[in-house]
PDB file of N, CA and C in Angstrom:
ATOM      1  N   UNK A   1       6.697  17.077 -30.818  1.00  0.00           N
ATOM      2  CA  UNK A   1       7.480  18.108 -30.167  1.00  0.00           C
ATOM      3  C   UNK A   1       7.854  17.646 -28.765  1.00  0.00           C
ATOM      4  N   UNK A   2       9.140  17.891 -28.613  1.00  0.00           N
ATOM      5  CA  UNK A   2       9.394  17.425 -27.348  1.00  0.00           C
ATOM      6  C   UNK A   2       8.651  18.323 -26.058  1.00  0.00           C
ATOM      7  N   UNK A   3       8.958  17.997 -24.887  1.00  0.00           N
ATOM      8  CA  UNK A   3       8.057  18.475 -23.374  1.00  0.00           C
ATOM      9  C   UNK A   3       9.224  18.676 -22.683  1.00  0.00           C
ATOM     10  N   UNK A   4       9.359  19.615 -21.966  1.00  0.00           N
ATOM     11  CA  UNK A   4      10.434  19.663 -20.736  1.00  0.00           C
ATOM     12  C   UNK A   4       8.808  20.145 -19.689  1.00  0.00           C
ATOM     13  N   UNK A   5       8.554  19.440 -18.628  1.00  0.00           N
ATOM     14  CA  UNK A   5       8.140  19.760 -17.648  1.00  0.00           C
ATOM     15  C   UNK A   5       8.997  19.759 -15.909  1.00  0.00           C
ATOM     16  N   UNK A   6       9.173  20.621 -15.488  1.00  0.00           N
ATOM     17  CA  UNK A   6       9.578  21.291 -14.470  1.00  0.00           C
ATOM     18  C   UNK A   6       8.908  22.722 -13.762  1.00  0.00           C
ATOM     19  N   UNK A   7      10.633  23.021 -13.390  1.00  0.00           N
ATOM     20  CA  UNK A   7      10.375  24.233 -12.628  1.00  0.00           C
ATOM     21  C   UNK A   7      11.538  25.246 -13.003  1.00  0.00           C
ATOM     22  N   UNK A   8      11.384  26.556 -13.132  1.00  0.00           N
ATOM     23  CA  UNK A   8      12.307  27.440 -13.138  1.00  0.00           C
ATOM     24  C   UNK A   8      13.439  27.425 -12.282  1.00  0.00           C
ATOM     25  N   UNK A   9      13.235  26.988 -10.581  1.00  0.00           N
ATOM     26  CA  UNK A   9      14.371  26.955 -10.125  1.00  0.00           C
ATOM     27  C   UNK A   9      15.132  25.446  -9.822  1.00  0.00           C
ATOM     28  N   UNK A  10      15.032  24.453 -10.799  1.00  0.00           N
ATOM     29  CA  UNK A  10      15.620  23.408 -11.104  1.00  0.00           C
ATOM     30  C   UNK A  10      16.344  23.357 -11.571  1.00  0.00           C
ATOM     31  N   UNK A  11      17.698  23.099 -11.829  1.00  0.00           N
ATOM     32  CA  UNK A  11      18.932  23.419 -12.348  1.00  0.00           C
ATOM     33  C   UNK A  11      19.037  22.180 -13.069  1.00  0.00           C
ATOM     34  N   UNK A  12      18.505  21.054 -13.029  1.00  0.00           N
ATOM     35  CA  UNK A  12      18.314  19.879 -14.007  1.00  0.00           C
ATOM     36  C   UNK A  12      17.636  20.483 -15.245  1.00  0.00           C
ATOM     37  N   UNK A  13      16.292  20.815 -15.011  1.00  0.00           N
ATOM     38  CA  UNK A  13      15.281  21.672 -15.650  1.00  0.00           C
ATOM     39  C   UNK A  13      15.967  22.568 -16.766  1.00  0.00           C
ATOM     40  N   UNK A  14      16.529  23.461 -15.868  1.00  0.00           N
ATOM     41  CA  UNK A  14      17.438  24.602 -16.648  1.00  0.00           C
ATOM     42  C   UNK A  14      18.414  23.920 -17.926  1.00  0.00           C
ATOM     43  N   UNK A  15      19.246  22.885 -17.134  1.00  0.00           N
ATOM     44  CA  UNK A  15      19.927  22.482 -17.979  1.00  0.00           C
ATOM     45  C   UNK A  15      19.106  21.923 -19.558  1.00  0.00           C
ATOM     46  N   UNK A  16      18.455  21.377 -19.598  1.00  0.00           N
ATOM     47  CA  UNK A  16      17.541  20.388 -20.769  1.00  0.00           C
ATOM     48  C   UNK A  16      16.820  21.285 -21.426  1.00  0.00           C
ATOM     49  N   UNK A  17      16.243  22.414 -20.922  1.00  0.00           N
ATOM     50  CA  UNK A  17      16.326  23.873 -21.668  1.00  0.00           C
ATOM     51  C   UNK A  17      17.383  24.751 -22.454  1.00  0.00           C
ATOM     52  N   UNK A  18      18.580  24.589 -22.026  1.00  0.00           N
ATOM     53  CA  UNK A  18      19.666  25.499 -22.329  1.00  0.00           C
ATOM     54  C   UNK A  18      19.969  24.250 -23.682  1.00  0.00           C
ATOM     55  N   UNK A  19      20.130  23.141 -23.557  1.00  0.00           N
ATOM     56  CA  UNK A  19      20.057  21.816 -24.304  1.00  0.00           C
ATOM     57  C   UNK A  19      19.789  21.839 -25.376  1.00  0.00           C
ATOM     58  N   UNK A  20      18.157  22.507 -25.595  1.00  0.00           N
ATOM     59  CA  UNK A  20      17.449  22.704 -26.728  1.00  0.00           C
ATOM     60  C   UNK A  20      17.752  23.606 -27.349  1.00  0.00           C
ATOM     61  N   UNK A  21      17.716  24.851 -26.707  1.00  0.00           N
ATOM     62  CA  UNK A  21      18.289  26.244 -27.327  1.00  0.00           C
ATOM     63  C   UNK A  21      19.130  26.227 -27.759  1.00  0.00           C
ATOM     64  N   UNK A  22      20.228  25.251 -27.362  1.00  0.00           N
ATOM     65  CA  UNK A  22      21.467  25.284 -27.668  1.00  0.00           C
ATOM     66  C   UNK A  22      21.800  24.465 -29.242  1.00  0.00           C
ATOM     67  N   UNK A  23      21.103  23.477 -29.173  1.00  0.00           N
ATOM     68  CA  UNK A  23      20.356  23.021 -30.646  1.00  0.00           C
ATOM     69  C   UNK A  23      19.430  23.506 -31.804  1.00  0.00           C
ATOM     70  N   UNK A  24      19.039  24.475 -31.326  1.00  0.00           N
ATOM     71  CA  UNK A  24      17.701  25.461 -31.887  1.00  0.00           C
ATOM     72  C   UNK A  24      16.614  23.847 -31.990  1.00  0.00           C
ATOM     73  N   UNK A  25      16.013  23.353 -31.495  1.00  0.00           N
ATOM     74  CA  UNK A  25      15.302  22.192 -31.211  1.00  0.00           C
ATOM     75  C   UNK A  25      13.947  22.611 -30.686  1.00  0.00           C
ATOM     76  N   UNK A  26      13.214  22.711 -31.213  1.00  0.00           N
ATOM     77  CA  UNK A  26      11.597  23.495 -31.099  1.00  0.00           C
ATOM     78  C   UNK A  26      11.065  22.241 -29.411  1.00  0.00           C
ATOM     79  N   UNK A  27      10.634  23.184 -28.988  1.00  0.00           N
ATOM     80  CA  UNK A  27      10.206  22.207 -27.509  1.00  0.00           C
ATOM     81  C   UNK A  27       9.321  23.191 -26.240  1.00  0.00           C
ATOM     82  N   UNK A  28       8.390  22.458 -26.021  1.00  0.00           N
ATOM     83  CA  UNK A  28       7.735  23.134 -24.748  1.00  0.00           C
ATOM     84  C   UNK A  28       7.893  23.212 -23.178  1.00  0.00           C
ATOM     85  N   UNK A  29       7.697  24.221 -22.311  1.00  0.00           N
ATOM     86  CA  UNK A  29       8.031  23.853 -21.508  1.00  0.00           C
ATOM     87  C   UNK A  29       6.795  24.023 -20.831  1.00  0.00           C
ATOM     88  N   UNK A  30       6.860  23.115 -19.312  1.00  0.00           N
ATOM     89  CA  UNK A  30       5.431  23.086 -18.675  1.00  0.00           C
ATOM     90  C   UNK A  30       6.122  23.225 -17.108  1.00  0.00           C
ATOM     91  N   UNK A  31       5.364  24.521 -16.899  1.00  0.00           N
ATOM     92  CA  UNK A  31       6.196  25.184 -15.626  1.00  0.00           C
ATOM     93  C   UNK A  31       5.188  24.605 -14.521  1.00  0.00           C
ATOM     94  N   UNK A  32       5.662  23.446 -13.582  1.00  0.00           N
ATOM     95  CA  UNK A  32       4.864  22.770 -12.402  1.00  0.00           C
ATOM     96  C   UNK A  32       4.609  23.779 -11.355  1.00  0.00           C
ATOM     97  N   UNK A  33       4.938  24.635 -11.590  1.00  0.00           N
ATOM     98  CA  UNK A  33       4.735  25.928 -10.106  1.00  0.00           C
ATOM     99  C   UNK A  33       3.401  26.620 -10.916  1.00  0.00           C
ATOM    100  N   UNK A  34       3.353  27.142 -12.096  1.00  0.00           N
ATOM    101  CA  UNK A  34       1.984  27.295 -12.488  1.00  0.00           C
ATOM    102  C   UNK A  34       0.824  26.234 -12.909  1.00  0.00           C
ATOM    103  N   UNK A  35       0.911  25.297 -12.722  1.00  0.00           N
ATOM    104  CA  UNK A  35      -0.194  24.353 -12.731  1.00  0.00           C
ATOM    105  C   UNK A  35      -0.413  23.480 -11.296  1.00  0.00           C
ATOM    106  N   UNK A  36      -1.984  23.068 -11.052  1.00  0.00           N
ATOM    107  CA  UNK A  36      -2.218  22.651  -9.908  1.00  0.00           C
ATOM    108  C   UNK A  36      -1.924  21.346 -10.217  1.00  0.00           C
ATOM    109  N   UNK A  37      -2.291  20.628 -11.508  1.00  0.00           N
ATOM    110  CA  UNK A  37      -2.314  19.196 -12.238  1.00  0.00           C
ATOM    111  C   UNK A  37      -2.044  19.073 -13.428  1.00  0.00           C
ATOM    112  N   UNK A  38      -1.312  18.309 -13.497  1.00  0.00           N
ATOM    113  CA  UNK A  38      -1.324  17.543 -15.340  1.00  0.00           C
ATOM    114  C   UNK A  38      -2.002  16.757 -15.735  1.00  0.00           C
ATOM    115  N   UNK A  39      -2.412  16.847 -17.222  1.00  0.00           N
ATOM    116  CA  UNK A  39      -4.088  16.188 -17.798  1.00  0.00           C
ATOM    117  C   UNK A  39      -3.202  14.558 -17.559  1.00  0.00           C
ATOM    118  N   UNK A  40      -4.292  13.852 -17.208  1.00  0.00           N
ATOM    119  CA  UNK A  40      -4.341  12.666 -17.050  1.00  0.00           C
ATOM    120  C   UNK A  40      -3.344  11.856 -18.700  1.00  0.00           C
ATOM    121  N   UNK A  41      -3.151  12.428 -19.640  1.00  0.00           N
ATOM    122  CA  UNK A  41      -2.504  11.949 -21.319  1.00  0.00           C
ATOM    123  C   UNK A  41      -0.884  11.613 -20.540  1.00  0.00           C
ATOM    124  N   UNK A  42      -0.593  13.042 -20.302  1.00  0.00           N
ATOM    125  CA  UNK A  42       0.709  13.248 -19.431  1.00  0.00           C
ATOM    126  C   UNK A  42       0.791  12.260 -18.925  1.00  0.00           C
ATOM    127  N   UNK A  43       0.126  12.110 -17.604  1.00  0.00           N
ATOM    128  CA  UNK A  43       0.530  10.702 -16.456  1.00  0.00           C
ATOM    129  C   UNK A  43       0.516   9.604 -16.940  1.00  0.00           C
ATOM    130  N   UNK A  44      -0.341   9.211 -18.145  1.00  0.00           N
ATOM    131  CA  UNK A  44      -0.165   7.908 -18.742  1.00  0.00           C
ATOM    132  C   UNK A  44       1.265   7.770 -19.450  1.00  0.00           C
ATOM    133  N   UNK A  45       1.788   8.771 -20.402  1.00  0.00           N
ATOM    134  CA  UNK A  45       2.622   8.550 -20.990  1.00  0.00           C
ATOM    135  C   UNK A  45       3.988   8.506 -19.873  1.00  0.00           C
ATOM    136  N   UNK A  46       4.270   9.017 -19.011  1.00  0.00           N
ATOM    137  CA  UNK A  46       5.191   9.022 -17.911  1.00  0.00           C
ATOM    138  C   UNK A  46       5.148   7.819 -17.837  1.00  0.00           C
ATOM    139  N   UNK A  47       3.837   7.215 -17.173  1.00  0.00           N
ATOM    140  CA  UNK A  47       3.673   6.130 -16.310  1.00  0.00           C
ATOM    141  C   UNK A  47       4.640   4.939 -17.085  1.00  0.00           C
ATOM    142  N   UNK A  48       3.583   5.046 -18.597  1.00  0.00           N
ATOM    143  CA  UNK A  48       4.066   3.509 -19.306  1.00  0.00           C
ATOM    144  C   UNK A  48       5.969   3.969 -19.786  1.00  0.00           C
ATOM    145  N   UNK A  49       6.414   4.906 -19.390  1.00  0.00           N
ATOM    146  CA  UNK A  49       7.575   4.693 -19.450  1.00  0.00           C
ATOM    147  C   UNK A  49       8.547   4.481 -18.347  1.00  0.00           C
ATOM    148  N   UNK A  50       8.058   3.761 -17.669  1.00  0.00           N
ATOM    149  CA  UNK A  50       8.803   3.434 -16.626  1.00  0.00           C
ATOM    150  C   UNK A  50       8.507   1.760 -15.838  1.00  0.00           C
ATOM    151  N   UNK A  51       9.289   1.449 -15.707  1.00  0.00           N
ATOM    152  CA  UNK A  51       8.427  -0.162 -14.547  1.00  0.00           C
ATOM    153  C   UNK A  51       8.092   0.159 -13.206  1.00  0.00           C
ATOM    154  N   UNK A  52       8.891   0.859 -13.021  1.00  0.00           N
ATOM    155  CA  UNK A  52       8.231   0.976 -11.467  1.00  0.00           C
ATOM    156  C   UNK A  52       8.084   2.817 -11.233  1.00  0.00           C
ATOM    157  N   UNK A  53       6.853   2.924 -11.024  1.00  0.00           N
ATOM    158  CA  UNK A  53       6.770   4.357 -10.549  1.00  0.00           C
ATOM    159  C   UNK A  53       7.575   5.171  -9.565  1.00  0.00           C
ATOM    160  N   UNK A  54       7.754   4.086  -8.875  1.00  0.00           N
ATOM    161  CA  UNK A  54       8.778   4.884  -7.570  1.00  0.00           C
ATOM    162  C   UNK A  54       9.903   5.386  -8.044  1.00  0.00           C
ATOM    163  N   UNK A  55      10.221   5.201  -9.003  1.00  0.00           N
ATOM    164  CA  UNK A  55      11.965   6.000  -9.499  1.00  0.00           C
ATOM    165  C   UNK A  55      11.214   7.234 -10.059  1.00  0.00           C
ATOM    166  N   UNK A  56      10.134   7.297 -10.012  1.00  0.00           N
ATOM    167  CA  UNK A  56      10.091   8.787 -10.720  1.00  0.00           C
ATOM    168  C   UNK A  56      10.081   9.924  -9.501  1.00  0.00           C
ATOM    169  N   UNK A  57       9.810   9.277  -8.091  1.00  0.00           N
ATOM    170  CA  UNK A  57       9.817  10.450  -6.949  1.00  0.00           C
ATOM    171  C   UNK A  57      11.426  10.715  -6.432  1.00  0.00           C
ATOM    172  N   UNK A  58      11.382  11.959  -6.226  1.00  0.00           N
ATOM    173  CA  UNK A  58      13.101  12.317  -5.718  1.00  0.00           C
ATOM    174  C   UNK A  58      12.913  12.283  -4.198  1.00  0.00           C
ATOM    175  N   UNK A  59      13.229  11.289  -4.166  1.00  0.00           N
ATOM    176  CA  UNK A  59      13.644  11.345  -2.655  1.00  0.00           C
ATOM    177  C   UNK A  59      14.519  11.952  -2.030  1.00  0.00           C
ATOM    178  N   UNK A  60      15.464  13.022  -2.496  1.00  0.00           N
ATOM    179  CA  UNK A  60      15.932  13.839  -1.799  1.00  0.00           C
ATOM    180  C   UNK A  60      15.383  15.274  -1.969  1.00  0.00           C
ATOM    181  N   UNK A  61      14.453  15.131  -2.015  1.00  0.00           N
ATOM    182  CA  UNK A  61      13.419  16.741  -2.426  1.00  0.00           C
ATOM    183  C   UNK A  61      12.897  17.021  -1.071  1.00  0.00           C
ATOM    184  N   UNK A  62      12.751  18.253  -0.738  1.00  0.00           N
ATOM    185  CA  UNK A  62      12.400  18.799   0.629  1.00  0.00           C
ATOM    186  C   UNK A  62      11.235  18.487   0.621  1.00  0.00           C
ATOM    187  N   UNK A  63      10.052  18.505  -0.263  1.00  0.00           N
ATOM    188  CA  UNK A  63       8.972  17.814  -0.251  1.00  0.00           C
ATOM    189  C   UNK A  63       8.345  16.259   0.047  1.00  0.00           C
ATOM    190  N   UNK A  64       9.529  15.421  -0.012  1.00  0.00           N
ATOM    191  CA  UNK A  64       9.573  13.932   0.310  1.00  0.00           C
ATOM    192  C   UNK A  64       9.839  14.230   1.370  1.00  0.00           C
ATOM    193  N   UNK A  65      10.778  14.828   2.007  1.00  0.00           N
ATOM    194  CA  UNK A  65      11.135  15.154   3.475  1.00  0.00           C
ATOM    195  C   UNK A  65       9.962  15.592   4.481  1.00  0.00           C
ATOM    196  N   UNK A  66       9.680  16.634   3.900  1.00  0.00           N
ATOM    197  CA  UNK A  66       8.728  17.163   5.064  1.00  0.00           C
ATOM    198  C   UNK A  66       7.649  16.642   4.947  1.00  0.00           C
ATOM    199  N   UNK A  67       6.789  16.161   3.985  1.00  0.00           N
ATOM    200  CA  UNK A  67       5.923  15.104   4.138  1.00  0.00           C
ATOM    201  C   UNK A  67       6.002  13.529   4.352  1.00  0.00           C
ATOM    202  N   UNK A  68       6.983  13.461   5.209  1.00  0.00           N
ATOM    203  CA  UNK A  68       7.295  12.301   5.445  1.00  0.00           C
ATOM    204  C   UNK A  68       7.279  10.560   4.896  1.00  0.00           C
ATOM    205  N   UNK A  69       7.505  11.127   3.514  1.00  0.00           N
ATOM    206  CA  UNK A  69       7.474   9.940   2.729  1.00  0.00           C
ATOM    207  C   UNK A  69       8.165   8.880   2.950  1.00  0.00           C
ATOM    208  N   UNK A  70       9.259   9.007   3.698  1.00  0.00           N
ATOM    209  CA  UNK A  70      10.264   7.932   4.319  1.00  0.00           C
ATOM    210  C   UNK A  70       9.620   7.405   4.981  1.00  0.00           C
ATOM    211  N   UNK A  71       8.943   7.915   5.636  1.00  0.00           N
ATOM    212  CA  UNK A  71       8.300   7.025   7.189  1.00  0.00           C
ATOM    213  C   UNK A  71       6.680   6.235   6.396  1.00  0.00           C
ATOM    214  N   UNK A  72       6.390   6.315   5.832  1.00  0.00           N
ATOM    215  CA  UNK A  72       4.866   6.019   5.273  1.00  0.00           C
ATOM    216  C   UNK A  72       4.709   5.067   4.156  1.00  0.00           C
ATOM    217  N   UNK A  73       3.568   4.251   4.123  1.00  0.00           N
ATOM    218  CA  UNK A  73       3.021   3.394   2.863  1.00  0.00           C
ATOM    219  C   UNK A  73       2.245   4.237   1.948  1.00  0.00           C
ATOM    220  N   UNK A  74       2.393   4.475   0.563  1.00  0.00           N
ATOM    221  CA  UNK A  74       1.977   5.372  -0.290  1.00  0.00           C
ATOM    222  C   UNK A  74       1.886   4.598  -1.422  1.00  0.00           C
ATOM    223  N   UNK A  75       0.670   4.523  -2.383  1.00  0.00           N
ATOM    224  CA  UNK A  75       1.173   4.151  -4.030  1.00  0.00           C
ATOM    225  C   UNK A  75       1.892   5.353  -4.369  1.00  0.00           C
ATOM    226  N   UNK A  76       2.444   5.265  -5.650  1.00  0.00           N
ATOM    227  CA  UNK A  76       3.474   6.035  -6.133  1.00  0.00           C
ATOM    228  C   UNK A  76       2.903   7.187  -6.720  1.00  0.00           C
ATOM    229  N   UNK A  77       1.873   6.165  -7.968  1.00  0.00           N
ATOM    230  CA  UNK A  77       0.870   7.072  -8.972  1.00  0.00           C
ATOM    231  C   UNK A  77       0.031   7.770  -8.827  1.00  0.00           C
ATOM    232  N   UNK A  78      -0.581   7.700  -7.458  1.00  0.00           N
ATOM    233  CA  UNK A  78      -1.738   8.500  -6.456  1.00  0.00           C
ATOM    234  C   UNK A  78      -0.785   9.887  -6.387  1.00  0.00           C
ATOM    235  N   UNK A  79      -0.072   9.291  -5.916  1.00  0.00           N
ATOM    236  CA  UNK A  79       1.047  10.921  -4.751  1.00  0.00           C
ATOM    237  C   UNK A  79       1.610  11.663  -5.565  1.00  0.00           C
ATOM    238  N   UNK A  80       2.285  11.153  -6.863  1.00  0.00           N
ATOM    239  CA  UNK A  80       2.753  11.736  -7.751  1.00  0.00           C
ATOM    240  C   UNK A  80       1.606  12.835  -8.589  1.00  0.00           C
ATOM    241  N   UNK A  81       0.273  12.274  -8.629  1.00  0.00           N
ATOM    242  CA  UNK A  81      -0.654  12.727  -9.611  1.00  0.00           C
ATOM    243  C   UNK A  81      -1.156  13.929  -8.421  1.00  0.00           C
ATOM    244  N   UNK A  82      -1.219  13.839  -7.094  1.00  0.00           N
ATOM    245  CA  UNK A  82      -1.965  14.568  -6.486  1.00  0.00           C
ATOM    246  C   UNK A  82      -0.677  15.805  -6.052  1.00  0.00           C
ATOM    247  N   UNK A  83       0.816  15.182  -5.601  1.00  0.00           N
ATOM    248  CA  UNK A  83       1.769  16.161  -5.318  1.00  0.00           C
ATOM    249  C   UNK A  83       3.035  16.137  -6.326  1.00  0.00           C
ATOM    250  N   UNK A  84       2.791  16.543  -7.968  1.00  0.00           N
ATOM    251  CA  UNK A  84       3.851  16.744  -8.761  1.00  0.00           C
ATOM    252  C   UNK A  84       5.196  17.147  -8.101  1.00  0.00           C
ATOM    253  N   UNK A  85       5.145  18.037  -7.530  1.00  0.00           N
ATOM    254  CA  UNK A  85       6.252  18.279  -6.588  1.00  0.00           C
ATOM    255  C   UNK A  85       7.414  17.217  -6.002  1.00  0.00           C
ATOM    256  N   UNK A  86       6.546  16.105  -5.759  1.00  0.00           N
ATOM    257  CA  UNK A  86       7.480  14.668  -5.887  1.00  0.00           C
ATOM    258  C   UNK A  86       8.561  14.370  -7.122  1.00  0.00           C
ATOM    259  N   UNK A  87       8.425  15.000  -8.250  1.00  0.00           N
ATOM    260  CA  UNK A  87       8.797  14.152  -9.241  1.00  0.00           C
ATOM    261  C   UNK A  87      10.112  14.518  -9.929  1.00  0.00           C
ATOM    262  N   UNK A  88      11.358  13.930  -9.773  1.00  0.00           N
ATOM    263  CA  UNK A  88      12.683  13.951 -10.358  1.00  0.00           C
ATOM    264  C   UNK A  88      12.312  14.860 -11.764  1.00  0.00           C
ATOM    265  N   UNK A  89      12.936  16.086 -11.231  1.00  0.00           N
ATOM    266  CA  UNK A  89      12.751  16.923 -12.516  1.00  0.00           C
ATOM    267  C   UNK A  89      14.645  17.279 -13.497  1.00  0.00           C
ATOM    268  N   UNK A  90      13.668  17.132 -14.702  1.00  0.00           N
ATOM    269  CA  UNK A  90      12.851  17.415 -15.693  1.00  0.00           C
ATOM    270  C   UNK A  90      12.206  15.674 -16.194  1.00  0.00           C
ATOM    271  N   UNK A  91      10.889  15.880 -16.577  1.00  0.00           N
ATOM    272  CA  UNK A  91      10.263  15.009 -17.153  1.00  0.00           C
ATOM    273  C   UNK A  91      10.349  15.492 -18.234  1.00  0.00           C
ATOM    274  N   UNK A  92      11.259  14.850 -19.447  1.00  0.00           N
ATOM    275  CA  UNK A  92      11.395  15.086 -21.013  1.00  0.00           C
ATOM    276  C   UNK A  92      10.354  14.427 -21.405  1.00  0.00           C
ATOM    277  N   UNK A  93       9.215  14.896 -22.207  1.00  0.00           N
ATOM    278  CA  UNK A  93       8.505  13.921 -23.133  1.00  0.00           C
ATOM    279  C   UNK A  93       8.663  13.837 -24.583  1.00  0.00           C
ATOM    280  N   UNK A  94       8.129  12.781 -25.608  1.00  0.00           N
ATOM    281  CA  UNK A  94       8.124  12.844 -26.674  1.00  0.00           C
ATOM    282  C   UNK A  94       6.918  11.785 -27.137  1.00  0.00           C
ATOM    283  N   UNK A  95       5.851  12.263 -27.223  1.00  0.00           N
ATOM    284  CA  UNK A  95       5.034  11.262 -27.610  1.00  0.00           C
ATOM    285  C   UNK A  95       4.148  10.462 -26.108  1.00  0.00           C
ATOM    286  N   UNK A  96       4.516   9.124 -26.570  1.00  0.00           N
ATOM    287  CA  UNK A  96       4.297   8.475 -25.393  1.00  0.00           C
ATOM    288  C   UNK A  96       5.690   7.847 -24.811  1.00  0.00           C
ATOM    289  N   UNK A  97       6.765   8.401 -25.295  1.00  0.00           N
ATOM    290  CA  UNK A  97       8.273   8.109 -24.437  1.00  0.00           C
ATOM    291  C   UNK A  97       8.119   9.199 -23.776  1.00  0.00           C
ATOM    292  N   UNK A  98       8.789   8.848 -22.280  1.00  0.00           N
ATOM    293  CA  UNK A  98       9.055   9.860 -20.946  1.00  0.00           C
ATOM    294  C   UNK A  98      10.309   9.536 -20.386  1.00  0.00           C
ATOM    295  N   UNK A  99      11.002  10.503 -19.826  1.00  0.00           N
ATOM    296  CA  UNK A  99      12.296  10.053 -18.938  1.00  0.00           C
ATOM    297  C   UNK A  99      12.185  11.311 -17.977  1.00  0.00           C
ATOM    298  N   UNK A 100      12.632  10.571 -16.685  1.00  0.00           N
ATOM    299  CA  UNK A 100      12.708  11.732 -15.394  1.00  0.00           C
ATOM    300  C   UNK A 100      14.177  11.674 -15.369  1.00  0.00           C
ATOM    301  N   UNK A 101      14.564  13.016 -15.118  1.00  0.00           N
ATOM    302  CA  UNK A 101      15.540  14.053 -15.014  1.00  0.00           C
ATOM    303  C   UNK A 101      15.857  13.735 -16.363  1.00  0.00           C
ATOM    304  N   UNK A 102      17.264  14.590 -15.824  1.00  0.00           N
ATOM    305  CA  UNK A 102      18.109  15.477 -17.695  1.00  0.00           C
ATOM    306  C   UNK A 102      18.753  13.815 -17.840  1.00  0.00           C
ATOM    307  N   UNK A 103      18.476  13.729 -19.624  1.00  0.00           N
ATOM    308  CA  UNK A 103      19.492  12.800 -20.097  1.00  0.00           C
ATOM    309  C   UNK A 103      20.264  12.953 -21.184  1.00  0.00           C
ATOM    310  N   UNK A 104      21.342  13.109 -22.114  1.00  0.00           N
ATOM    311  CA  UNK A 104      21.510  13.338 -22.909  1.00  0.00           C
ATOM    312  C   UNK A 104      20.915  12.031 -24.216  1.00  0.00           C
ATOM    313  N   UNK A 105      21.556  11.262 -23.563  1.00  0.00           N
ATOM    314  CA  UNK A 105      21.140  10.209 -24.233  1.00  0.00           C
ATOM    315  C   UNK A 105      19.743   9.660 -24.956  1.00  0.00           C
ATOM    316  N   UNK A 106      18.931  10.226 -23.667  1.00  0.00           N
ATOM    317  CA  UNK A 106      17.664   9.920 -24.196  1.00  0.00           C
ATOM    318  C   UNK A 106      17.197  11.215 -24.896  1.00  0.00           C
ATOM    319  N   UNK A 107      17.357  12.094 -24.963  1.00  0.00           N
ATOM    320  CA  UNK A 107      16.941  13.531 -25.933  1.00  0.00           C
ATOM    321  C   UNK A 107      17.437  13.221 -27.085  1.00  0.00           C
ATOM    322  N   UNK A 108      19.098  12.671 -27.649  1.00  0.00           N
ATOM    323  CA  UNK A 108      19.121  12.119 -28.876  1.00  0.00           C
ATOM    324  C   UNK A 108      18.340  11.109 -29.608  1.00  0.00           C
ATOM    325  N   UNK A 109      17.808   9.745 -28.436  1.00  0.00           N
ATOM    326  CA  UNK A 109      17.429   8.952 -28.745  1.00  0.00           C
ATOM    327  C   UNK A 109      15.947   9.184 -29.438  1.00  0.00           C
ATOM    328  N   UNK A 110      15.162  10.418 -29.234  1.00  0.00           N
ATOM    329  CA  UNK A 110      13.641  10.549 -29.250  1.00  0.00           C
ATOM    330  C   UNK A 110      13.912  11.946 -30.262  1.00  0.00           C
ATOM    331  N   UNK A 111      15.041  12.098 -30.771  1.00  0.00           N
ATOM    332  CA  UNK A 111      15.185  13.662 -31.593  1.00  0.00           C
ATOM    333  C   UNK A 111      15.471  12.475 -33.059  1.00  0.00           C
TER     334      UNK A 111
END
């Protein structure tokens, strides 16, 4: 079953929701404003889908901003695991495939 993890007021988010519905496409969603953390399964499967962790943080998120992530040395996988809030939303999952933000492409590719 696919994963949409986000947030309600993400309009990426929204979109990859409306996506599914719009398919009748059975899928969960995992609302990051009600959880403090995601089980460690999650972060692995994100992780190994990507080469470099750093594309998964949005650097134009008010949260990169005001915690001054521009200015600072950080691992990626630490900050991400401790401040989700970092992370280019929607994280689609399927398994152990992950993609940050909306793709069309990749929702066909894993459907």
């Amino acid at each position: 079953m696919i994963e949409i993890i986000g947030t309600k007021k993400s309009r990426d988010t929204a979109k990859a929701i409306r996506y599914m519905k719009e398919r009748r496409i059975p899928y969960s969603f995992i609302d990051l404003d009600d959880r403090d953390e995601l089980p460690e399964k999650i972060w692995k499967s994100i992780f190994s889908s990507v080469d470099d962790p750093g594309t998964l943080i949005d650097t134009s998120s008010r949260f990169f901003r005001d915690g001054g992530y521009q200015w600072r040395e950080y691992d990626p996988e630490e900050e991400l695991r401790e401040h989700p809030g970092l992370l280019v939303l929607p994280v689609i999952r399927n398994g152990m495939k992950a993609h940050a933000g909306f793709s069309e492409s990749f929702l066909r590719e894993v459907l």
